[in-house]
C-alpha atoms as a PDB file:
ATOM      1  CA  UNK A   1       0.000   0.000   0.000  1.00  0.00           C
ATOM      2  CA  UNK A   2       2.839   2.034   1.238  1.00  0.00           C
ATOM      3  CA  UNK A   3       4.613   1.525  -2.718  1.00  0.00           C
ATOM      4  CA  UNK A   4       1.411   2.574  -4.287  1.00  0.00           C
ATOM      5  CA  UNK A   5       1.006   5.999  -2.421  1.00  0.00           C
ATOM      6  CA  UNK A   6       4.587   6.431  -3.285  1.00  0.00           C
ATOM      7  CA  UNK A   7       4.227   5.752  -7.106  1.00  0.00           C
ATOM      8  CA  UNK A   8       0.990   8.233  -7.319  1.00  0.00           C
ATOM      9  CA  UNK A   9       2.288  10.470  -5.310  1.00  0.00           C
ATOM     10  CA  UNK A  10       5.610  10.349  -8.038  1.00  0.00           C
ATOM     11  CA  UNK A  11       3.229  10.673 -10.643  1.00  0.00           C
ATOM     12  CA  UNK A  12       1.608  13.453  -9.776  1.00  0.00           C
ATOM     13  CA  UNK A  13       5.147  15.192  -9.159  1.00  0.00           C
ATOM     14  CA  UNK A  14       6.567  14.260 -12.279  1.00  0.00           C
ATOM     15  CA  UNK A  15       6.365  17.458 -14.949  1.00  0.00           C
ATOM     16  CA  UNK A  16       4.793  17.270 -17.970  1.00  0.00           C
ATOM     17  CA  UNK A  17       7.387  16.814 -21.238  1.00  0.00           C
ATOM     18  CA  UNK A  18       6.602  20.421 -24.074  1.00  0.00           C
ATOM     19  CA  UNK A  19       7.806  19.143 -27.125  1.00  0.00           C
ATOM     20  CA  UNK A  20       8.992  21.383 -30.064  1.00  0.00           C
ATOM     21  CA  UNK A  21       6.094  20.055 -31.853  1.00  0.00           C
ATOM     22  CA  UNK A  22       3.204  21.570 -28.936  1.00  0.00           C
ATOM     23  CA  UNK A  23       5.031  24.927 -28.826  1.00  0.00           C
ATOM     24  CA  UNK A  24       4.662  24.853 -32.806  1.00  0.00           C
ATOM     25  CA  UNK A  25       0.672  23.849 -32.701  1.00  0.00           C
ATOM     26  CA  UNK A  26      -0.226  26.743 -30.298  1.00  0.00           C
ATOM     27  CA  UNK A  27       2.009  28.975 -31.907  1.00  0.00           C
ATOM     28  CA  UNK A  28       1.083  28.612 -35.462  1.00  0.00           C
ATOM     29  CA  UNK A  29      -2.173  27.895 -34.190  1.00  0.00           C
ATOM     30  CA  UNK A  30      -2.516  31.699 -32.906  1.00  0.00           C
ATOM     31  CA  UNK A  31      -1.063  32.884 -36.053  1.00  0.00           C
ATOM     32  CA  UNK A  32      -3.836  31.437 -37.984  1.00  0.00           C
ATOM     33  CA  UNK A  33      -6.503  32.343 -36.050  1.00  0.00           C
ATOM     34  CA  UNK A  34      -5.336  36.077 -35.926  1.00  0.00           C
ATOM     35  CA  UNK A  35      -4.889  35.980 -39.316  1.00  0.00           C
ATOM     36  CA  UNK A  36      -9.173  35.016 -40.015  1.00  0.00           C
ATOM     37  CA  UNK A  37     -10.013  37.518 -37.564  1.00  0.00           C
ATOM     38  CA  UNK A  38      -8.204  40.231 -39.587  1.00  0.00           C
ATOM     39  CA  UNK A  39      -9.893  38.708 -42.771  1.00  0.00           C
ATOM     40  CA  UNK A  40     -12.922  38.839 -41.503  1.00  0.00           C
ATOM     41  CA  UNK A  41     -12.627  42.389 -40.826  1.00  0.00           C
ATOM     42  CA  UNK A  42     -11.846  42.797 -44.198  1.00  0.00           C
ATOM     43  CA  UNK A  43     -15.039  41.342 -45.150  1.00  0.00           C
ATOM     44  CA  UNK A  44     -13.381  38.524 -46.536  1.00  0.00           C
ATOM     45  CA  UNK A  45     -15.591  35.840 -44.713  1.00  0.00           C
ATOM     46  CA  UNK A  46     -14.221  32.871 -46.462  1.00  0.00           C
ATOM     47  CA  UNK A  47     -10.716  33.219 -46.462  1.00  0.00           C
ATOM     48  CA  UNK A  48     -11.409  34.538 -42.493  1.00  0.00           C
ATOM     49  CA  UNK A  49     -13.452  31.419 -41.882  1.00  0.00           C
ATOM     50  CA  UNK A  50     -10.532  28.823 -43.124  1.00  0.00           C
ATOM     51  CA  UNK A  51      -7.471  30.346 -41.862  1.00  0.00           C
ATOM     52  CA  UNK A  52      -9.952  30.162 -38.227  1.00  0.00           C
ATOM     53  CA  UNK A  53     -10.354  26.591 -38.919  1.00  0.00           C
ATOM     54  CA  UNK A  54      -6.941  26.059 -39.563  1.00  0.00           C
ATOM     55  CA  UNK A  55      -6.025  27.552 -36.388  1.00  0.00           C
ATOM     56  CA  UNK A  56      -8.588  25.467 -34.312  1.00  0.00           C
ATOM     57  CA  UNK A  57      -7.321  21.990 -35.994  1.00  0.00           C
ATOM     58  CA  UNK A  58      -3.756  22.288 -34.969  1.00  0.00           C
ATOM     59  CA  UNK A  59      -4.857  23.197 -31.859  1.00  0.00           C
ATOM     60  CA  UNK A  60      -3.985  20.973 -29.040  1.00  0.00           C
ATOM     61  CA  UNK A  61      -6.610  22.474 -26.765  1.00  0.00           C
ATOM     62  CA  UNK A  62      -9.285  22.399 -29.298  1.00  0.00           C
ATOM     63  CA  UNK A  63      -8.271  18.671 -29.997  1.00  0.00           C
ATOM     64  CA  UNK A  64      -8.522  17.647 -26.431  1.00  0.00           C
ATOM     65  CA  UNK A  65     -12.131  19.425 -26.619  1.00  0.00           C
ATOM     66  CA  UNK A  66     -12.992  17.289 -29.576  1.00  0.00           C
ATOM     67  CA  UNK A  67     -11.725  14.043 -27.850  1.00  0.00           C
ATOM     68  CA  UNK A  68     -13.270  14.457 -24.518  1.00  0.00           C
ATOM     69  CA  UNK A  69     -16.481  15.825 -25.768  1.00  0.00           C
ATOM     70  CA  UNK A  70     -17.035  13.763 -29.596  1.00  0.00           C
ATOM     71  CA  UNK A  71     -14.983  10.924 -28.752  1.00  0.00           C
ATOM     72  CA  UNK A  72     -12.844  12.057 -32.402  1.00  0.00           C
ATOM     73  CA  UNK A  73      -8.991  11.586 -31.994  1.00  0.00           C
ATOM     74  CA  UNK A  74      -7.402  12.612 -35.261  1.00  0.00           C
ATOM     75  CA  UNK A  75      -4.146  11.224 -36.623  1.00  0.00           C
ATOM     76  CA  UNK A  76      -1.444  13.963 -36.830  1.00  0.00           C
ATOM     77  CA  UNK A  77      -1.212  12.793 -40.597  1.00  0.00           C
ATOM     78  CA  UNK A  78      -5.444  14.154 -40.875  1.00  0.00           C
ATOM     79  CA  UNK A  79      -4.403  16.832 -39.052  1.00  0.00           C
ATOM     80  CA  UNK A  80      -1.673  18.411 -40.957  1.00  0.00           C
ATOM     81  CA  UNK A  81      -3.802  17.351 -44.292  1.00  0.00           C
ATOM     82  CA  UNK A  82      -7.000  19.546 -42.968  1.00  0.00           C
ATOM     83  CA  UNK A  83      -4.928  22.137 -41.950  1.00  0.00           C
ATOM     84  CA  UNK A  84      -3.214  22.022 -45.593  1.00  0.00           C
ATOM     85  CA  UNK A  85      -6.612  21.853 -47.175  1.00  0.00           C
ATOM     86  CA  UNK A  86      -8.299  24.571 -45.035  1.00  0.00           C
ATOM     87  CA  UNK A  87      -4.816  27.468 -45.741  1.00  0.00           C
ATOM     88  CA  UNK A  88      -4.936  26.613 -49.619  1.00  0.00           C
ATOM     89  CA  UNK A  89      -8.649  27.400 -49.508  1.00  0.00           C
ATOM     90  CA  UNK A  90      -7.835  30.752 -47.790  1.00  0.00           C
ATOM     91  CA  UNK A  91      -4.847  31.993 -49.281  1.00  0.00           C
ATOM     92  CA  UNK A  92      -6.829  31.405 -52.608  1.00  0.00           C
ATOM     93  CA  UNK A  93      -9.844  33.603 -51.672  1.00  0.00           C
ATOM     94  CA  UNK A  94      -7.756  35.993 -49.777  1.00  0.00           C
ATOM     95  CA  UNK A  95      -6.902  38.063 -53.332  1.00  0.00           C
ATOM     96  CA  UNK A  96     -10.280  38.636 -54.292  1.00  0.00           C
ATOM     97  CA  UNK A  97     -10.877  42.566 -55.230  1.00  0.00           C
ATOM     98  CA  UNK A  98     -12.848  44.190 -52.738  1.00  0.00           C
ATOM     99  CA  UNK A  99     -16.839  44.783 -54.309  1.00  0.00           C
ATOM    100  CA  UNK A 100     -16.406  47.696 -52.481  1.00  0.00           C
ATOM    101  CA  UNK A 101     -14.879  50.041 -54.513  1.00  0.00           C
ATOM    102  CA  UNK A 102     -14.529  47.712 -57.810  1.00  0.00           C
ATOM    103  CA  UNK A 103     -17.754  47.462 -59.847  1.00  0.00           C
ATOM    104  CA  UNK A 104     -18.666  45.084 -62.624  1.00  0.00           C
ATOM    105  CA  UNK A 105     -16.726  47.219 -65.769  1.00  0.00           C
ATOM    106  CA  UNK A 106     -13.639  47.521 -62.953  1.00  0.00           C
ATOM    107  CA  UNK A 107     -14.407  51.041 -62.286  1.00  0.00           C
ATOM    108  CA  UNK A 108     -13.774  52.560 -58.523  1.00  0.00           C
ATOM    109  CA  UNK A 109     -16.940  53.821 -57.626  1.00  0.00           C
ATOM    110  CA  UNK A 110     -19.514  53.858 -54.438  1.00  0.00           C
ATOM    111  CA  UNK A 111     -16.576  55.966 -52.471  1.00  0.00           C
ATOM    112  CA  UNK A 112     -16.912  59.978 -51.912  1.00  0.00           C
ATOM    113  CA  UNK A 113     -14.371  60.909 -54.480  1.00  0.00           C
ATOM    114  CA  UNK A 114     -12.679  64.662 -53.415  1.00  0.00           C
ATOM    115  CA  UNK A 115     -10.525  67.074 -55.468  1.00  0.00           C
ATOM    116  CA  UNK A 116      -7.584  68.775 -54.514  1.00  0.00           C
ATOM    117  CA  UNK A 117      -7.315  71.200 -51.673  1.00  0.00           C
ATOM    118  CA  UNK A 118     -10.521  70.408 -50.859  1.00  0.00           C
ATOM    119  CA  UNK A 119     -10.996  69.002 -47.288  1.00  0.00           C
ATOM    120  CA  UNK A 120     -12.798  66.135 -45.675  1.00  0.00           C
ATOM    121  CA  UNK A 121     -12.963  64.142 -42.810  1.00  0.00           C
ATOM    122  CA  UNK A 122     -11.799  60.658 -41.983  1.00  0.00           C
ATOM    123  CA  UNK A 123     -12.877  59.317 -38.352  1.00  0.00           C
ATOM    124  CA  UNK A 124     -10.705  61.866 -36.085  1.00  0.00           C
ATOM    125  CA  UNK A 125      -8.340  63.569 -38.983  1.00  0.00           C
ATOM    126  CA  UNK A 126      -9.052  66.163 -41.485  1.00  0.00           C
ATOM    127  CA  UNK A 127      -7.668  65.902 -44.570  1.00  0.00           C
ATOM    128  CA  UNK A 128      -6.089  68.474 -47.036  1.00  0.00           C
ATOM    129  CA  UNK A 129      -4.487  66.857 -50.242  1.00  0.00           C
ATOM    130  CA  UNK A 130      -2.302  70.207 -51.529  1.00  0.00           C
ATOM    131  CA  UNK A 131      -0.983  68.898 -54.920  1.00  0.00           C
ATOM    132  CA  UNK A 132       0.391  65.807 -56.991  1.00  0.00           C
ATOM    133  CA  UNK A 133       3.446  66.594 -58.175  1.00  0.00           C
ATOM    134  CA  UNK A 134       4.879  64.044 -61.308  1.00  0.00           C
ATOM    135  CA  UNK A 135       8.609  63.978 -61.202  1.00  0.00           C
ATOM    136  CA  UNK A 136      11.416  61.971 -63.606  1.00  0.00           C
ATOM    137  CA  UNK A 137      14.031  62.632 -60.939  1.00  0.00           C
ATOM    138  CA  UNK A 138      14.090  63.619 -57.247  1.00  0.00           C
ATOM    139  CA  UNK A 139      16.737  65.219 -55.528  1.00  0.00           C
ATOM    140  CA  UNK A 140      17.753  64.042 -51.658  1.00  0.00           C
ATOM    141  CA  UNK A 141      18.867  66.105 -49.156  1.00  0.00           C
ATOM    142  CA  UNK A 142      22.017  68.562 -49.283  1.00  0.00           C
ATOM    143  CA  UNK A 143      21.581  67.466 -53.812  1.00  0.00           C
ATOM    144  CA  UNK A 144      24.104  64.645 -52.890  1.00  0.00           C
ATOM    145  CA  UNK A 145      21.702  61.974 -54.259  1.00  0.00           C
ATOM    146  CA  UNK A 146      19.350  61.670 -57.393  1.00  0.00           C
ATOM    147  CA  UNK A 147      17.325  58.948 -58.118  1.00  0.00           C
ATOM    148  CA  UNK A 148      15.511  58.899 -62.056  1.00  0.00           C
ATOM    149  CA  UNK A 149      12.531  57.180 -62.619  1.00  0.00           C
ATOM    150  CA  UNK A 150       8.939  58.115 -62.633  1.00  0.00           C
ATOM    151  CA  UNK A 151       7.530  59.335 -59.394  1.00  0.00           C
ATOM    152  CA  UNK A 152       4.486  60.981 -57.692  1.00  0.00           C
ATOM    153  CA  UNK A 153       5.044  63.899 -54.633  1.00  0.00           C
ATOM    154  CA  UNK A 154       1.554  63.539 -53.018  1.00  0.00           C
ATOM    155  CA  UNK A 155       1.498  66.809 -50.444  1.00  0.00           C
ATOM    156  CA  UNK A 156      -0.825  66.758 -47.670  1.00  0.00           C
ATOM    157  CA  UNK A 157      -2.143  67.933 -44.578  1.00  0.00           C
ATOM    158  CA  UNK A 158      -3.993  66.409 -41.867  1.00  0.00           C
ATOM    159  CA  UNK A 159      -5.425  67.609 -38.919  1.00  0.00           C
ATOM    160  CA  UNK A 160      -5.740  65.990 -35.561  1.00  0.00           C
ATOM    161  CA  UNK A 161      -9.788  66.626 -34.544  1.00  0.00           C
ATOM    162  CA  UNK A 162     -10.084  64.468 -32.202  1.00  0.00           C
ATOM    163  CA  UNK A 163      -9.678  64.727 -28.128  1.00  0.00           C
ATOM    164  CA  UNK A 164      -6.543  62.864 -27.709  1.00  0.00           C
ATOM    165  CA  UNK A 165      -2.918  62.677 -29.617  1.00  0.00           C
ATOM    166  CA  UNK A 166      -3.281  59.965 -32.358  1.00  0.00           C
ATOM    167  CA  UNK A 167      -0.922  58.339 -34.790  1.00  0.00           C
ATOM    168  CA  UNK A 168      -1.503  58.585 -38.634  1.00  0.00           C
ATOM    169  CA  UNK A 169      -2.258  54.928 -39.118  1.00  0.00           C
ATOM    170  CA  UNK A 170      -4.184  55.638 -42.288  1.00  0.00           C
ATOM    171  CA  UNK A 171      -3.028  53.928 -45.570  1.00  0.00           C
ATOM    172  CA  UNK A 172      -2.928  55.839 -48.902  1.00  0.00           C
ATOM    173  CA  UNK A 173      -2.213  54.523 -52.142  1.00  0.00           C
ATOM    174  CA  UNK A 174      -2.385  55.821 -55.480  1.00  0.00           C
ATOM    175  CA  UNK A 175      -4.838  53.732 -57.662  1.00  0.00           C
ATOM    176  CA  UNK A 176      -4.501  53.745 -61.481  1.00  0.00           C
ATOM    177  CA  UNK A 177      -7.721  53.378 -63.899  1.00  0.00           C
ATOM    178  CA  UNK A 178      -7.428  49.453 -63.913  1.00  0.00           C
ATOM    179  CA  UNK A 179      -7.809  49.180 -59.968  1.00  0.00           C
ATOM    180  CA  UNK A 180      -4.259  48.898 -59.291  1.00  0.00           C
ATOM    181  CA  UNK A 181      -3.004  50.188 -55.861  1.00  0.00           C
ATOM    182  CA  UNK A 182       0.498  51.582 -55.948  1.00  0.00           C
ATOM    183  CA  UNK A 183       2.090  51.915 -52.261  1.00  0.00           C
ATOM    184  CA  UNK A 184       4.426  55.049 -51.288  1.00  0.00           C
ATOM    185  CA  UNK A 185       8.107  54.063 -50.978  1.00  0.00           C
ATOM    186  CA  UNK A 186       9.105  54.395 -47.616  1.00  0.00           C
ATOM    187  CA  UNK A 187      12.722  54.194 -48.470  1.00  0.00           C
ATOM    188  CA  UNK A 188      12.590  57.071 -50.917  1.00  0.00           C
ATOM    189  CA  UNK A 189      11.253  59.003 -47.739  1.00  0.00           C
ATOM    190  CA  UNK A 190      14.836  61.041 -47.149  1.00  0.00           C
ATOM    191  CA  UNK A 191      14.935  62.403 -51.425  1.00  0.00           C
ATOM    192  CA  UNK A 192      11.398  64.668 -49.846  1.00  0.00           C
ATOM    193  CA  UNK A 193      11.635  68.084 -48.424  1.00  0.00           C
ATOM    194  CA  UNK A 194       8.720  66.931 -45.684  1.00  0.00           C
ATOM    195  CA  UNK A 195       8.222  63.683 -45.264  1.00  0.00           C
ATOM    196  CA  UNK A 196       5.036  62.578 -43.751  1.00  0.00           C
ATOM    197  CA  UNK A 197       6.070  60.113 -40.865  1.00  0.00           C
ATOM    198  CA  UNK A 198       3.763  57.932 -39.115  1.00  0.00           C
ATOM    199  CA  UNK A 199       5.926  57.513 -35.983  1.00  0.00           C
ATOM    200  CA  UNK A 200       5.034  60.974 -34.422  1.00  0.00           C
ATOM    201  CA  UNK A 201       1.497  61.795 -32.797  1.00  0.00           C
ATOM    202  CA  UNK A 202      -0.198  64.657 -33.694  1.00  0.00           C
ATOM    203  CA  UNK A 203      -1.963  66.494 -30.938  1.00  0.00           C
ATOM    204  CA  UNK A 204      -5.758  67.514 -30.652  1.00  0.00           C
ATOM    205  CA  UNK A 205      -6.580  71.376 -32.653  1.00  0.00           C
ATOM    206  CA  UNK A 206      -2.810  70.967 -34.846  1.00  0.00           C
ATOM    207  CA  UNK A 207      -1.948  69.810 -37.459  1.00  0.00           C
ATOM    208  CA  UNK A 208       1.085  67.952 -40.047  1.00  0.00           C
ATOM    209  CA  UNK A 209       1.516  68.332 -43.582  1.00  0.00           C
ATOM    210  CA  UNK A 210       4.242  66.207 -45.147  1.00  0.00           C
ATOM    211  CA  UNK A 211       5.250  64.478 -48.346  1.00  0.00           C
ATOM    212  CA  UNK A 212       4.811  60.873 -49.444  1.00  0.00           C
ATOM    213  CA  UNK A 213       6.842  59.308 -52.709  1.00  0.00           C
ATOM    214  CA  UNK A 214       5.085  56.527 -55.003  1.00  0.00           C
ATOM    215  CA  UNK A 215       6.967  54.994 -57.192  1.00  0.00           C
ATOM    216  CA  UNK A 216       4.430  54.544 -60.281  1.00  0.00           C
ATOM    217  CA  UNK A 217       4.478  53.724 -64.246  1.00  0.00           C
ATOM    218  CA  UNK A 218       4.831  56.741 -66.614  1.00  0.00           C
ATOM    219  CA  UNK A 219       1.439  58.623 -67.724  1.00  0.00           C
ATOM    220  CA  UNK A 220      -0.512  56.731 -65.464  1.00  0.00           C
ATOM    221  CA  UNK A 221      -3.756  58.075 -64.579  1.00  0.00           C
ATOM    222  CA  UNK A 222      -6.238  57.975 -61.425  1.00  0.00           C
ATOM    223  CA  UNK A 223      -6.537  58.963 -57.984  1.00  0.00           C
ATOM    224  CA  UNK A 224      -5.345  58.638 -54.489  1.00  0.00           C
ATOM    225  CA  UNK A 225      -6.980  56.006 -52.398  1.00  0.00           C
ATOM    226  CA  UNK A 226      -6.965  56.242 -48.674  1.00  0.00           C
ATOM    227  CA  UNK A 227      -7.847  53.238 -46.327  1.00  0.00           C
ATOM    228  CA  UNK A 228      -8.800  53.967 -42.720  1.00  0.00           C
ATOM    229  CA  UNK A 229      -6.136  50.772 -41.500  1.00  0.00           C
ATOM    230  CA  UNK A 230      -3.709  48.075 -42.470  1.00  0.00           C
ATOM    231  CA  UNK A 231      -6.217  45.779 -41.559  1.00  0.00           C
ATOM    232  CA  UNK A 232      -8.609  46.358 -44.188  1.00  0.00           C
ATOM    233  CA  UNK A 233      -9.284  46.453 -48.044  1.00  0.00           C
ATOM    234  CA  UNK A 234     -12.085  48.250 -48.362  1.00  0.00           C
ATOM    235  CA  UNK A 235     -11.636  52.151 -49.252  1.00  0.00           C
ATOM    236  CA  UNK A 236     -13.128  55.193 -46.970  1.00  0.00           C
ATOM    237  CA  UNK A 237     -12.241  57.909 -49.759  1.00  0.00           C
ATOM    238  CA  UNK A 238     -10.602  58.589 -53.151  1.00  0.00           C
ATOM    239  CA  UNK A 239      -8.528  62.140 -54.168  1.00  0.00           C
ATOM    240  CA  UNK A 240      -9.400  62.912 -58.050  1.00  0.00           C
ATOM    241  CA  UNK A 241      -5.825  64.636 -58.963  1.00  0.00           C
ATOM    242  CA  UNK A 242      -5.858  64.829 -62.817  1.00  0.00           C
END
């Protein structure tokens, strides 16, 4: 009897073993599930949906749940392959153009459309867009460095409306006639006279104007688009600049 107390109360002692492979599961596991969420605030349902299911089947928590509650104990073979399965799905529907802000012909429409110098609100900013500015070469600082191509100086101002110091999180892009969205080169940044950093806060009542670069193809033609977060695809206003 005395043996047997001993040996439970040894097992009980005795710490569980975390293999590599566990750590993996729950982190990858996360990953995924993160991921759907920020689909689905995309309004990408689908690809949100999948990349949520792929998170839930590698996860060793979830499987327990299934085990102890549906009596269903997957191989790690069938789990990897629904996993597989469930990320192709999503990563396939993932690209799909947002309806949005792309109609049937492939037009942008259904978003306020603004010109320039003419201001508007975006949840606690107002925006100014000053001027476009099409260059073939810009100039960094102290004229030490040139770089040729085909670029577009978007000026702007925004202004902080708000009640507390916030951080320009907003994406802009510069969308040409087909839909495409062009992103500002961050690494161009020091070749501008004012360039518009997202680091710094801007307070309540003031306001920033700065300089973004975007690298584009010659004569291309359409407007700047302007998302209200990384996190989504849909639009919240265009900028009609020639």
């Amino acid at each position: 009897m005395l043996i047997l107390l001993i040996k439970m109360t040894d097992s009980k002692n005795k710490p569980k073993k975390v293999g590599a492979g566990l750590v993996f599961s729950w982190i990858f596991s996360l990953i995924f599930i993160f991921v759907g969420l920020g689909m689905l605030i995309q309004s990408k349902v689908v690809s949100g949906i999948f990349f949520i299911l792929a998170g839930l089947v590698i996860d060793p928590a979830f499987n327990k749940f299934l085990k102890k509650k549906a009596n269903l104990d997957f191989s790690k073979w069938l789990i990897f392959l629904i996993m597989v399965i469930c990320l192709i799905v999503a990563f396939s529907t993932m690209s799909e153009p947002s309806p949005e802000y792309i109609d049937e012909a492939g037009e942008i429409s259904s978003i306020p459309t603004y010109a320039l110098g003419e201001s508007f609100t975006l949840g606690n900013f107002k925006y100014t867009l000053n001027s476009v500015e099409q260059k073939s070469k810009i100039i960094g600082a102290m004229g030490y460095l040139t770089k040729e191509g085909n670029f577009l100086i978007v000026d702007l101002t925004l202004e902080n409306i708000g009640e507390e110091a916030e951080y320009v999180n907003d994406e802009i892009y510069i969308i040409d006639s087909l839909a495409r969205e062009f992103e500002s080169n961050h690494e161009l940044s020091f070749y501008l006279d004012n360039y518009l950093s997202s680091i710094d806060k801007i307070n309540p009542t003031l306001s920033q104007t700065g300089q973004l670069v975007f690298e584009v193809p010659v004569d291309i033609i359409g407007k700047v688009g302007i998302k209200k977060s990384m996190w989504t695809d849909k639009f919240s206003a265009f900028v009609q600049y020639n």
